[in-house]
C-alpha atoms as a PDB file:
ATOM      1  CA  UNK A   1      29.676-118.857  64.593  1.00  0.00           C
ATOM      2  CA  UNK A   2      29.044-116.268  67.126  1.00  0.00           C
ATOM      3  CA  UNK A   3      29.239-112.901  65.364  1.00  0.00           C
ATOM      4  CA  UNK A   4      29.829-109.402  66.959  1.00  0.00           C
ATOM      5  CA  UNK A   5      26.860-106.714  68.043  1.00  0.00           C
ATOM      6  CA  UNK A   6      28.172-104.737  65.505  1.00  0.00           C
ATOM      7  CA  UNK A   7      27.540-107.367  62.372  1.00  0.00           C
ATOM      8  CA  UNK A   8      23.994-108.220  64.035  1.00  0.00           C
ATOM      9  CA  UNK A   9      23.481-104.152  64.566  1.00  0.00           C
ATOM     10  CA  UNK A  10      24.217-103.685  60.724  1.00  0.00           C
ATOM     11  CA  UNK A  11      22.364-106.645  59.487  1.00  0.00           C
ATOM     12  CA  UNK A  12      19.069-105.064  61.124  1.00  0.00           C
ATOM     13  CA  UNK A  13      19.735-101.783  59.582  1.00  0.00           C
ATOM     14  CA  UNK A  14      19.245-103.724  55.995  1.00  0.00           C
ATOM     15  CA  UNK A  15      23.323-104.370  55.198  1.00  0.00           C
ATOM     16  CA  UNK A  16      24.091-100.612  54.338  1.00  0.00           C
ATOM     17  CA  UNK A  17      28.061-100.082  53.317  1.00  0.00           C
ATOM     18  CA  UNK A  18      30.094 -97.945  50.771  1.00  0.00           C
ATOM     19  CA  UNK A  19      34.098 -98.121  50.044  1.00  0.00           C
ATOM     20  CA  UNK A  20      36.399 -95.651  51.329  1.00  0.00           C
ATOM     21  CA  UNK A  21      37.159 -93.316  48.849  1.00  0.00           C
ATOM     22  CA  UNK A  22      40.686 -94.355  48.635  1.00  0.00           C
ATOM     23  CA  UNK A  23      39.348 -98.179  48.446  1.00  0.00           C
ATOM     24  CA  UNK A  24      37.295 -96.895  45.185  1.00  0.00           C
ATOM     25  CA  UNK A  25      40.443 -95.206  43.802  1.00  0.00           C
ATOM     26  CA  UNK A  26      42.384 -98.239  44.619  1.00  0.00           C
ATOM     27  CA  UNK A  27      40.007-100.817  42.706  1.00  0.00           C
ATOM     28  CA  UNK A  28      39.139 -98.334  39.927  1.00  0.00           C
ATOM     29  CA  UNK A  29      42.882 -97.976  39.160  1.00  0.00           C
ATOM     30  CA  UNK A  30      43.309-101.611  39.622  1.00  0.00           C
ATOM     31  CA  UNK A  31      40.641-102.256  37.220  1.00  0.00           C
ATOM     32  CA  UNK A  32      42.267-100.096  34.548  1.00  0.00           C
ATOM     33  CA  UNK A  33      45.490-101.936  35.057  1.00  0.00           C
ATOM     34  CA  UNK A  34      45.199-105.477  34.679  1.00  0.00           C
ATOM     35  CA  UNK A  35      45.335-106.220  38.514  1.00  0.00           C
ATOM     36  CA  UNK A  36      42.495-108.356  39.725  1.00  0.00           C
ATOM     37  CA  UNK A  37      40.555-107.169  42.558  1.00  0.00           C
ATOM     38  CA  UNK A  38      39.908-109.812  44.618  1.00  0.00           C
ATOM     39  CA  UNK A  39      37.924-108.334  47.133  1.00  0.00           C
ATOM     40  CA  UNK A  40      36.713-105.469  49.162  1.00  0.00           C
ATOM     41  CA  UNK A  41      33.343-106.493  51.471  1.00  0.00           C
ATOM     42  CA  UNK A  42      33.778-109.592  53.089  1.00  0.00           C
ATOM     43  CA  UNK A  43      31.874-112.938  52.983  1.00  0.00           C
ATOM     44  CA  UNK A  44      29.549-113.726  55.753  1.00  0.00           C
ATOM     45  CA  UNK A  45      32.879-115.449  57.332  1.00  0.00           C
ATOM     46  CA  UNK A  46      34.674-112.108  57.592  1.00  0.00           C
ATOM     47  CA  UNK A  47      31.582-110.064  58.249  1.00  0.00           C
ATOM     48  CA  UNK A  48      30.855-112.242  61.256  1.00  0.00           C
ATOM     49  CA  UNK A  49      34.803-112.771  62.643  1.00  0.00           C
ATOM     50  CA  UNK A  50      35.104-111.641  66.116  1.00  0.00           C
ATOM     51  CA  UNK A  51      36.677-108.509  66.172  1.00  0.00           C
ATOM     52  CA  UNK A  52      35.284-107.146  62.715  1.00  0.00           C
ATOM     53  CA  UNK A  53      38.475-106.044  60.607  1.00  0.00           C
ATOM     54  CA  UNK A  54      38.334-103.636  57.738  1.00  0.00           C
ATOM     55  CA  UNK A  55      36.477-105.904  55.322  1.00  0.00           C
ATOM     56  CA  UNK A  56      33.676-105.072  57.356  1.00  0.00           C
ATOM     57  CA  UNK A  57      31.686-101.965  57.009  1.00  0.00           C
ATOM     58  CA  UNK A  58      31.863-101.804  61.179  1.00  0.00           C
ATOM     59  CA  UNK A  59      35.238-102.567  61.874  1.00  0.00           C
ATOM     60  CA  UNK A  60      36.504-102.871  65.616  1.00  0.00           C
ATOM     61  CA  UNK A  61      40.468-102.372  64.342  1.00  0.00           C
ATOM     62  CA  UNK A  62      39.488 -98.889  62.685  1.00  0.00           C
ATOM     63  CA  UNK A  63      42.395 -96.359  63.521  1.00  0.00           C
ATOM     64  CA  UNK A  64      43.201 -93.640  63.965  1.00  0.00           C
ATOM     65  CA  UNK A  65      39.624 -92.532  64.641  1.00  0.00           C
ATOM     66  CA  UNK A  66      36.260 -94.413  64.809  1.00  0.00           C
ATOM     67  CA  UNK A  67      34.130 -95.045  61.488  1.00  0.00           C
ATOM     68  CA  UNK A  68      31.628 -92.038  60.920  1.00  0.00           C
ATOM     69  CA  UNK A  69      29.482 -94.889  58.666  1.00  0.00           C
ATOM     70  CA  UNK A  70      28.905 -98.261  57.552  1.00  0.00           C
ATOM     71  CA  UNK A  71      32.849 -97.728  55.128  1.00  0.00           C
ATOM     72  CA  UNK A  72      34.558-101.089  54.241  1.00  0.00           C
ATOM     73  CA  UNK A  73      38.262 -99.504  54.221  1.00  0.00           C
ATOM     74  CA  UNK A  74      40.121-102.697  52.694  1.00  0.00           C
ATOM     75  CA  UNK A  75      40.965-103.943  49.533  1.00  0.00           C
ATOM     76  CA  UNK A  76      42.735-107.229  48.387  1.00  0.00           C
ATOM     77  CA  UNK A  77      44.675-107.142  44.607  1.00  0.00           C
ATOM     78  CA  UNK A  78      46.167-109.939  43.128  1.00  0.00           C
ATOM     79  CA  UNK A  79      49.968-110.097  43.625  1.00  0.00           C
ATOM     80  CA  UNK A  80      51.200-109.381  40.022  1.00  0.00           C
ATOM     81  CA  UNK A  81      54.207-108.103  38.626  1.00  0.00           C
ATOM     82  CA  UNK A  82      55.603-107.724  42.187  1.00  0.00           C
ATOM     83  CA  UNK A  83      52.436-105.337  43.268  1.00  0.00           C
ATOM     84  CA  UNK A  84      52.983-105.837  47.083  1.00  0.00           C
ATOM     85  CA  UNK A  85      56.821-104.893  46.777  1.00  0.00           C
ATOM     86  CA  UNK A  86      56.463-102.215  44.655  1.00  0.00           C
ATOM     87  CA  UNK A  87      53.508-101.021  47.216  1.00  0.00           C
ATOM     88  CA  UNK A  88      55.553-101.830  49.731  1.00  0.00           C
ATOM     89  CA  UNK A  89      58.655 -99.862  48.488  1.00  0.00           C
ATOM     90  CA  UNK A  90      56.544 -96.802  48.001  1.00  0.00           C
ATOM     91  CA  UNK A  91      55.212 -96.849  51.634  1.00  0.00           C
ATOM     92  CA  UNK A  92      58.752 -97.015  53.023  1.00  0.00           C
ATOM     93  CA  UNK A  93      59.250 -94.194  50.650  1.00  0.00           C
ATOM     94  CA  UNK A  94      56.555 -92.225  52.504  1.00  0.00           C
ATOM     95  CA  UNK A  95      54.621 -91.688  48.928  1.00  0.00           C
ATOM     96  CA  UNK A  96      51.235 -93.163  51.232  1.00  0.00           C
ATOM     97  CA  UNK A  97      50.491 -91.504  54.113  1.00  0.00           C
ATOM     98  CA  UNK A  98      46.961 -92.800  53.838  1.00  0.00           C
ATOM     99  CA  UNK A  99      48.190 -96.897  54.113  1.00  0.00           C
ATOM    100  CA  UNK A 100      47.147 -97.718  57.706  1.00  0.00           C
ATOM    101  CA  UNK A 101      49.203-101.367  56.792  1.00  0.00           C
ATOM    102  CA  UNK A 102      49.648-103.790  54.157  1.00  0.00           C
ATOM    103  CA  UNK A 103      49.809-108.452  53.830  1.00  0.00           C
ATOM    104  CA  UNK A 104      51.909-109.478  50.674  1.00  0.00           C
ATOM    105  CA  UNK A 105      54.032-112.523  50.192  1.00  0.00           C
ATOM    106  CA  UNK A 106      53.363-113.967  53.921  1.00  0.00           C
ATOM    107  CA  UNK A 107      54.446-110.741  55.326  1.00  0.00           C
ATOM    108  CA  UNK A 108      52.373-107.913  57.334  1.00  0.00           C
ATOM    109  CA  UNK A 109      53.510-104.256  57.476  1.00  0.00           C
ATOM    110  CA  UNK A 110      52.175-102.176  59.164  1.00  0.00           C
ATOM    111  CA  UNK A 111      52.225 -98.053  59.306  1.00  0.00           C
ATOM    112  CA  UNK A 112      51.743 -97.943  63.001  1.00  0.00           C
ATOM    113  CA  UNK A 113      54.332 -98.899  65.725  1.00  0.00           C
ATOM    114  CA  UNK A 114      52.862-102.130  66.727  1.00  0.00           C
ATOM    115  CA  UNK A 115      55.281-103.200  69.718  1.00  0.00           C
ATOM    116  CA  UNK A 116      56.353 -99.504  71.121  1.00  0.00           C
ATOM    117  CA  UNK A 117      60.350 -99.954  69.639  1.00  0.00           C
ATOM    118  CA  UNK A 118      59.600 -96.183  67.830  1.00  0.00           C
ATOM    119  CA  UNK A 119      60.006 -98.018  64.473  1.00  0.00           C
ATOM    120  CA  UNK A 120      57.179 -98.648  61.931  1.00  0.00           C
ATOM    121  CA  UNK A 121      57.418-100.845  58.580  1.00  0.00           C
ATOM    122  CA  UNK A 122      58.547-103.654  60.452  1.00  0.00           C
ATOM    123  CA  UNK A 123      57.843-106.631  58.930  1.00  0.00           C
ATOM    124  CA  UNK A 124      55.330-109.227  60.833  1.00  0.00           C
ATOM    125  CA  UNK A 125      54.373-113.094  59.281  1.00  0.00           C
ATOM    126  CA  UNK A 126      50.986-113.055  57.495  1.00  0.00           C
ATOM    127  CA  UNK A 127      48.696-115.721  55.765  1.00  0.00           C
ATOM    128  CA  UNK A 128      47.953-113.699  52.689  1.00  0.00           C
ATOM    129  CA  UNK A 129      50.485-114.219  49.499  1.00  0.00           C
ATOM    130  CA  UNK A 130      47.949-111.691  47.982  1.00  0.00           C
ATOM    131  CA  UNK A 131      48.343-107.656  48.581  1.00  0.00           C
ATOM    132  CA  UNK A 132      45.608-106.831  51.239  1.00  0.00           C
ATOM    133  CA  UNK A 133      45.761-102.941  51.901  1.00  0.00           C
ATOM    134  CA  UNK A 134      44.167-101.215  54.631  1.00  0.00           C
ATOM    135  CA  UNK A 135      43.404 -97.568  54.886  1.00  0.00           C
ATOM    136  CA  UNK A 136      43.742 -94.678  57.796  1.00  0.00           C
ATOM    137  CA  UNK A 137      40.628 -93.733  58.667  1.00  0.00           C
ATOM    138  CA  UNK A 138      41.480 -90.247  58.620  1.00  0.00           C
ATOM    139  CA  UNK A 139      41.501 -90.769  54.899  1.00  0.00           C
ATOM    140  CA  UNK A 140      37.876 -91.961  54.382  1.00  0.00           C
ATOM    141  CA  UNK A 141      36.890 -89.027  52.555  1.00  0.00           C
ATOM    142  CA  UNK A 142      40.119 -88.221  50.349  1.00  0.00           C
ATOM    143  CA  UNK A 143      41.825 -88.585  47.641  1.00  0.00           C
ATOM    144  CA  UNK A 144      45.399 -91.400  47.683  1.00  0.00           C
ATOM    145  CA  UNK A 145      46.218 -88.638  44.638  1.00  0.00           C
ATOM    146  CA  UNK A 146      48.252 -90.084  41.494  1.00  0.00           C
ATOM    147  CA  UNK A 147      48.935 -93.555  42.260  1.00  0.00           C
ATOM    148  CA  UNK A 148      50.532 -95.647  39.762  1.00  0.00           C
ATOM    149  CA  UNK A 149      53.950 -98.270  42.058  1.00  0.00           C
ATOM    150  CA  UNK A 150      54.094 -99.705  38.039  1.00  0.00           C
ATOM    151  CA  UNK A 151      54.958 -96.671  36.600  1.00  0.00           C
ATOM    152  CA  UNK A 152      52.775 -95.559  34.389  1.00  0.00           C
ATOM    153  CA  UNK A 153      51.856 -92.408  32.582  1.00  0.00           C
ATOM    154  CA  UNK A 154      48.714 -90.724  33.814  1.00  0.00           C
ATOM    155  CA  UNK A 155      47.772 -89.821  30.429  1.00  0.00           C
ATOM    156  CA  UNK A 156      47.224 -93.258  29.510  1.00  0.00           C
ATOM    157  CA  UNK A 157      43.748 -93.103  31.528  1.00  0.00           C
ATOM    158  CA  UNK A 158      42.322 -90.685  29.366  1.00  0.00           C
ATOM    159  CA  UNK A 159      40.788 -91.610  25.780  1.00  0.00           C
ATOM    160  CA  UNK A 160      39.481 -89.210  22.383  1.00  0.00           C
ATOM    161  CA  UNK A 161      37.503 -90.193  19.292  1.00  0.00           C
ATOM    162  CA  UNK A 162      38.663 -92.719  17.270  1.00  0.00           C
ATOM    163  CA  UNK A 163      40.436 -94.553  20.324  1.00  0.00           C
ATOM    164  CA  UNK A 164      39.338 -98.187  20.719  1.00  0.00           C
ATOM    165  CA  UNK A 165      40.663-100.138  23.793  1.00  0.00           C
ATOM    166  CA  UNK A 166      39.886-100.616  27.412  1.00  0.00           C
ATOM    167  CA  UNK A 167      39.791 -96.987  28.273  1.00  0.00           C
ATOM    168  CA  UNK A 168      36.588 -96.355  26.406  1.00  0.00           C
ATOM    169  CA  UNK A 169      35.281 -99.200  27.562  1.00  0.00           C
ATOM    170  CA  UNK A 170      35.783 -98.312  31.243  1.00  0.00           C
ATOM    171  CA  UNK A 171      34.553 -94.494  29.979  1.00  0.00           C
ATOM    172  CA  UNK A 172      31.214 -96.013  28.605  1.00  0.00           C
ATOM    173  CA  UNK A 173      30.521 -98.224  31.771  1.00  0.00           C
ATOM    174  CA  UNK A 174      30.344 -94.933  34.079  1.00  0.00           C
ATOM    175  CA  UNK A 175      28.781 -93.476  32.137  1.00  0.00           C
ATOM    176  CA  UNK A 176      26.151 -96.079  31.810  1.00  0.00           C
ATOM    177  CA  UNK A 177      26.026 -95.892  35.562  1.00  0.00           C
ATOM    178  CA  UNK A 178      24.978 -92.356  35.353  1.00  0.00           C
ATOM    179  CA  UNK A 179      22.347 -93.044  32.656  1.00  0.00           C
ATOM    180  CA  UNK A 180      21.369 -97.006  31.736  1.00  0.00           C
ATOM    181  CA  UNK A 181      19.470 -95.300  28.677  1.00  0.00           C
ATOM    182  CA  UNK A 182      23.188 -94.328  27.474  1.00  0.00           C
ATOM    183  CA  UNK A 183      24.814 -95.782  24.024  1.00  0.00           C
ATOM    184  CA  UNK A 184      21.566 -97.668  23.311  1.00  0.00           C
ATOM    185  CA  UNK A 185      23.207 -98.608  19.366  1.00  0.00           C
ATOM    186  CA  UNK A 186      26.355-100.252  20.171  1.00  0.00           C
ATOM    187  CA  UNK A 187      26.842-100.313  24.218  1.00  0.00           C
ATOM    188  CA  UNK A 188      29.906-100.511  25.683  1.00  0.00           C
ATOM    189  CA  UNK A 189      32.252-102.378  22.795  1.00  0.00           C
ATOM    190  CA  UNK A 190      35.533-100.008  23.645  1.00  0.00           C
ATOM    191  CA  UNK A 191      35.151 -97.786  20.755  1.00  0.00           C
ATOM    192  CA  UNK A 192      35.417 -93.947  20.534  1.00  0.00           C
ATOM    193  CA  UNK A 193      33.024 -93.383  17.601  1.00  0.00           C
ATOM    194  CA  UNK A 194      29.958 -90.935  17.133  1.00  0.00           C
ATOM    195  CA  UNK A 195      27.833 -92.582  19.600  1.00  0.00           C
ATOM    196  CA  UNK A 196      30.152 -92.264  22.355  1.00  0.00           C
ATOM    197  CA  UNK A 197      30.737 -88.671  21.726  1.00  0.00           C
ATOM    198  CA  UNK A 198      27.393 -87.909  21.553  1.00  0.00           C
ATOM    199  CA  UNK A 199      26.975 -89.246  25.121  1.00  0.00           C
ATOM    200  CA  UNK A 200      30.281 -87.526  26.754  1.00  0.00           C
ATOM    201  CA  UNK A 201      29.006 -84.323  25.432  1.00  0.00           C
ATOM    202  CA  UNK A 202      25.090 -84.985  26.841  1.00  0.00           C
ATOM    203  CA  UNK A 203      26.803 -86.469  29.833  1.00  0.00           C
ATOM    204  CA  UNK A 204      29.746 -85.043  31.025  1.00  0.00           C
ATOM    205  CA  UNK A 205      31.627 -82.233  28.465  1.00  0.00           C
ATOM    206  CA  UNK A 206      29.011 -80.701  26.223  1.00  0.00           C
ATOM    207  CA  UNK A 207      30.629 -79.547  23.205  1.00  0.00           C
ATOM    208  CA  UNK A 208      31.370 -82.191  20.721  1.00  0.00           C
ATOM    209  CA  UNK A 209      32.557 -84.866  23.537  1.00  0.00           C
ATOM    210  CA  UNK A 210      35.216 -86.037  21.405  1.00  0.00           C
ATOM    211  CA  UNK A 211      37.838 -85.508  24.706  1.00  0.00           C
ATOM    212  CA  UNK A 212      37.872 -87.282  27.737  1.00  0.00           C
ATOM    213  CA  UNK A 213      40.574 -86.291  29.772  1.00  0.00           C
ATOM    214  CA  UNK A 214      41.298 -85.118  33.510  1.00  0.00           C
ATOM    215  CA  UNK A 215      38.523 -82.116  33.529  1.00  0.00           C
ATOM    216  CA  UNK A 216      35.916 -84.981  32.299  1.00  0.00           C
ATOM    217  CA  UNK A 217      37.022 -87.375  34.746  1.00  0.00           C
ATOM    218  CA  UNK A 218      36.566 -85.084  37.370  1.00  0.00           C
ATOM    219  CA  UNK A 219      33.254 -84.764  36.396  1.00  0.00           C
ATOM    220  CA  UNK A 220      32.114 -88.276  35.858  1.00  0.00           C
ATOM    221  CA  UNK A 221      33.025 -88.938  39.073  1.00  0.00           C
ATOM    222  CA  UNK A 222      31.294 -86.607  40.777  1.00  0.00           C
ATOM    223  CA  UNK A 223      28.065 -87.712  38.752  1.00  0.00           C
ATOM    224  CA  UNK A 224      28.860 -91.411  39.779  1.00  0.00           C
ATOM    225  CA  UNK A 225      28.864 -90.411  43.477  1.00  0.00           C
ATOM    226  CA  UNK A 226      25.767 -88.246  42.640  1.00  0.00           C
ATOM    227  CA  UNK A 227      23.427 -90.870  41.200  1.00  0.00           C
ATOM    228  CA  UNK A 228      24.489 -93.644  43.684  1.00  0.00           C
ATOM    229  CA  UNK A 229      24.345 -91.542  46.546  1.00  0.00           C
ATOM    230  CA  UNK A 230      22.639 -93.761  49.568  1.00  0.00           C
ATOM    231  CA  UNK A 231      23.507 -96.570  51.638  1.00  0.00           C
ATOM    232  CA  UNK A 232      26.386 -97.414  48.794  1.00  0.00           C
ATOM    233  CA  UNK A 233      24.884-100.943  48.166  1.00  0.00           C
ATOM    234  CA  UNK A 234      24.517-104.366  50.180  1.00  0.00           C
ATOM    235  CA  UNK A 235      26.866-107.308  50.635  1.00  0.00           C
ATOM    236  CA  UNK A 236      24.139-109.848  49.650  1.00  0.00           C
ATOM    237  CA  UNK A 237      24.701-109.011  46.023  1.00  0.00           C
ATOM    238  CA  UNK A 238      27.167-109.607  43.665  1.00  0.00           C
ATOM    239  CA  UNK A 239      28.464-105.984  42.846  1.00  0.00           C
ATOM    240  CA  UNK A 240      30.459-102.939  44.403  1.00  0.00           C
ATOM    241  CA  UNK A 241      28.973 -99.301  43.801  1.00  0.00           C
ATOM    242  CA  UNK A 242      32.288 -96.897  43.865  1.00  0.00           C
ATOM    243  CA  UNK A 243      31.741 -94.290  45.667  1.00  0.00           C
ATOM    244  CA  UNK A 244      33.580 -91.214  45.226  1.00  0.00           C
ATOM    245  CA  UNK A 245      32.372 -87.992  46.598  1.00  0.00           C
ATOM    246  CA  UNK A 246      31.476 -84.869  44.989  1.00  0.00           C
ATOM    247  CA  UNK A 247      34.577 -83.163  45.296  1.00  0.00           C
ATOM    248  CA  UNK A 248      37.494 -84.813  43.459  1.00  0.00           C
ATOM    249  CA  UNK A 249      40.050 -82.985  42.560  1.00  0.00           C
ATOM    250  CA  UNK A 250      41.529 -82.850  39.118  1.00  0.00           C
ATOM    251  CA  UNK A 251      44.390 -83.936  40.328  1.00  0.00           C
ATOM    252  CA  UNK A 252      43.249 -86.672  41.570  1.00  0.00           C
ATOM    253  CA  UNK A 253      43.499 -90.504  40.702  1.00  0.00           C
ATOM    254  CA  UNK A 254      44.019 -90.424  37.235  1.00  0.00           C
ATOM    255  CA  UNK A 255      41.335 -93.331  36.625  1.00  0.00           C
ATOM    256  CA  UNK A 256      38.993 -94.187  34.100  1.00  0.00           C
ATOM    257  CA  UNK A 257      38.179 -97.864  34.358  1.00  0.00           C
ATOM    258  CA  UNK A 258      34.999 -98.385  36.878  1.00  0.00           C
ATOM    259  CA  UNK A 259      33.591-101.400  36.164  1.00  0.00           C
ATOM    260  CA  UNK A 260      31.194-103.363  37.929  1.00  0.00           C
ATOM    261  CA  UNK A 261      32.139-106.731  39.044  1.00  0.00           C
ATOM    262  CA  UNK A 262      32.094-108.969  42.339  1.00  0.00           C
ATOM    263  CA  UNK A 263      33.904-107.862  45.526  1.00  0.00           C
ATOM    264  CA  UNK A 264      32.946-109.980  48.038  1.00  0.00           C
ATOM    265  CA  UNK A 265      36.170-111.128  49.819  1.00  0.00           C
ATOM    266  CA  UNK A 266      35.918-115.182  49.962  1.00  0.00           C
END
């Protein structure tokens, strides 16, 4: 396969790449929801397709403006529960001004008026059964905000002492990003005891770090983005570094769950 400059430009430069913001929102909230991500970088089949799409960390379809960096701005979820409708439903809505288009159940739509008829949303045929979401790149830096199409309550991210469940476990993974040396006793097993504590209040709260809720989120994040920092990671690996920058807003994505798992699009 003949690839494009741009994939053999990259692979000289060592393979740098980092999400999207929105991408890292996307998978993190995902991740705390029971949706399997089933992708963000592509395999060497999509990083070497002629024109580069937004798998790639270089892609040729960007819009509205070029890529200021090696940013994969794609994501593919599992289609559960009716995701892609529900998705789907909200973009009509308007609630996603930051969805550049979207593949789910054999159907493309896209945000962008593809064919000049001054109507977007239409609906297009598509491969993918799965929910493949690409961002604006206007968005690359910014939060997507609250984003829940299931419904949820934002609360439900957050976690205290005594809690036990996937919350904490997502909580404890961060912040085992931020410092490997963290929870040495009992590692990340989902539980809200004394050890936990101990390390939200060295890590992220001070006090007695027996709260984790939007202010500590906030935080983590920006300590996450802080200690990766960097080229954000390679595709030759197995794992995705989330990237969120410095500045997110408390009223942000309302996301604990950051775990780190394999993204490469197959």
């Amino acid at each position: 396969m003949m690839a494009s400059q741009a994939y053999y430009t990259w692979d000289a430069a060592g393979r740098p790449w980092k999400l999207a913001r929105p991408i890292a929102e996307l998978q993190a909230w995902a991740q705390a929801n029971g949706v399997t991500v089933l992708g963000t970088i592509g395999n060497e089949e999509h990083l070497q397709h002629v024109p580069p799409q937004d798998h790639t960390p270089y892609s040729a379809t960007a819009w509205p403006v070029k890529l200021s960096g090696y940013i994969v701005t794609a994501i593919d979820l599992d289609n559960v529960r009716e995701l892609g409708q529900l998705i789907e439903d909200g973009a009509r809505a308007g609630e996603y001004p930051w969805l550049k288009y979207m593949n789910h159940d054999n159907q493309h739509l896209d945000s962008r008026d593809l064919d000049g008829d001054g109507i977007t949303w239409e609906e297009y045929p598509s491969s993918d059964k799965h929910v493949h979401i690409s961002i604006r790149t206007d968005w690359i830096d910014r939060s997507i905000g609250t984003f829940d199409p299931f419904g949820g309550d934002d609360s439900s991210m957050f976690c205290k002492y005594g809690d036990k469940n996937d919350k904490v476990k997502a909580l404890q993974l961060q912040m085992l990003r931020v410092n490997p040396a963290a929870l040495p006793n009992f590692g990340p097993d989902g539980g809200y005891g004394d050890e936990t504590a101990t390390w939200v209040s060295i890590i992220i709260t001070g006090g007695d770090g027996k709260t984790y809720g939007p202010q500590g989120f906030d935080i983590l994040q920006a300590l996450v983005a802080q200690k990766e920092g960097g080229d954000g990671g390679s595709s030759v690996g197995s794992t995705v570094q989330i990237k969120i920058p410095e500045s997110t807003s408390v009223a942000a994505v309302t996301i604990a769950e950051v775990t780190v798992t394999s993204t490469i699009v197959s």
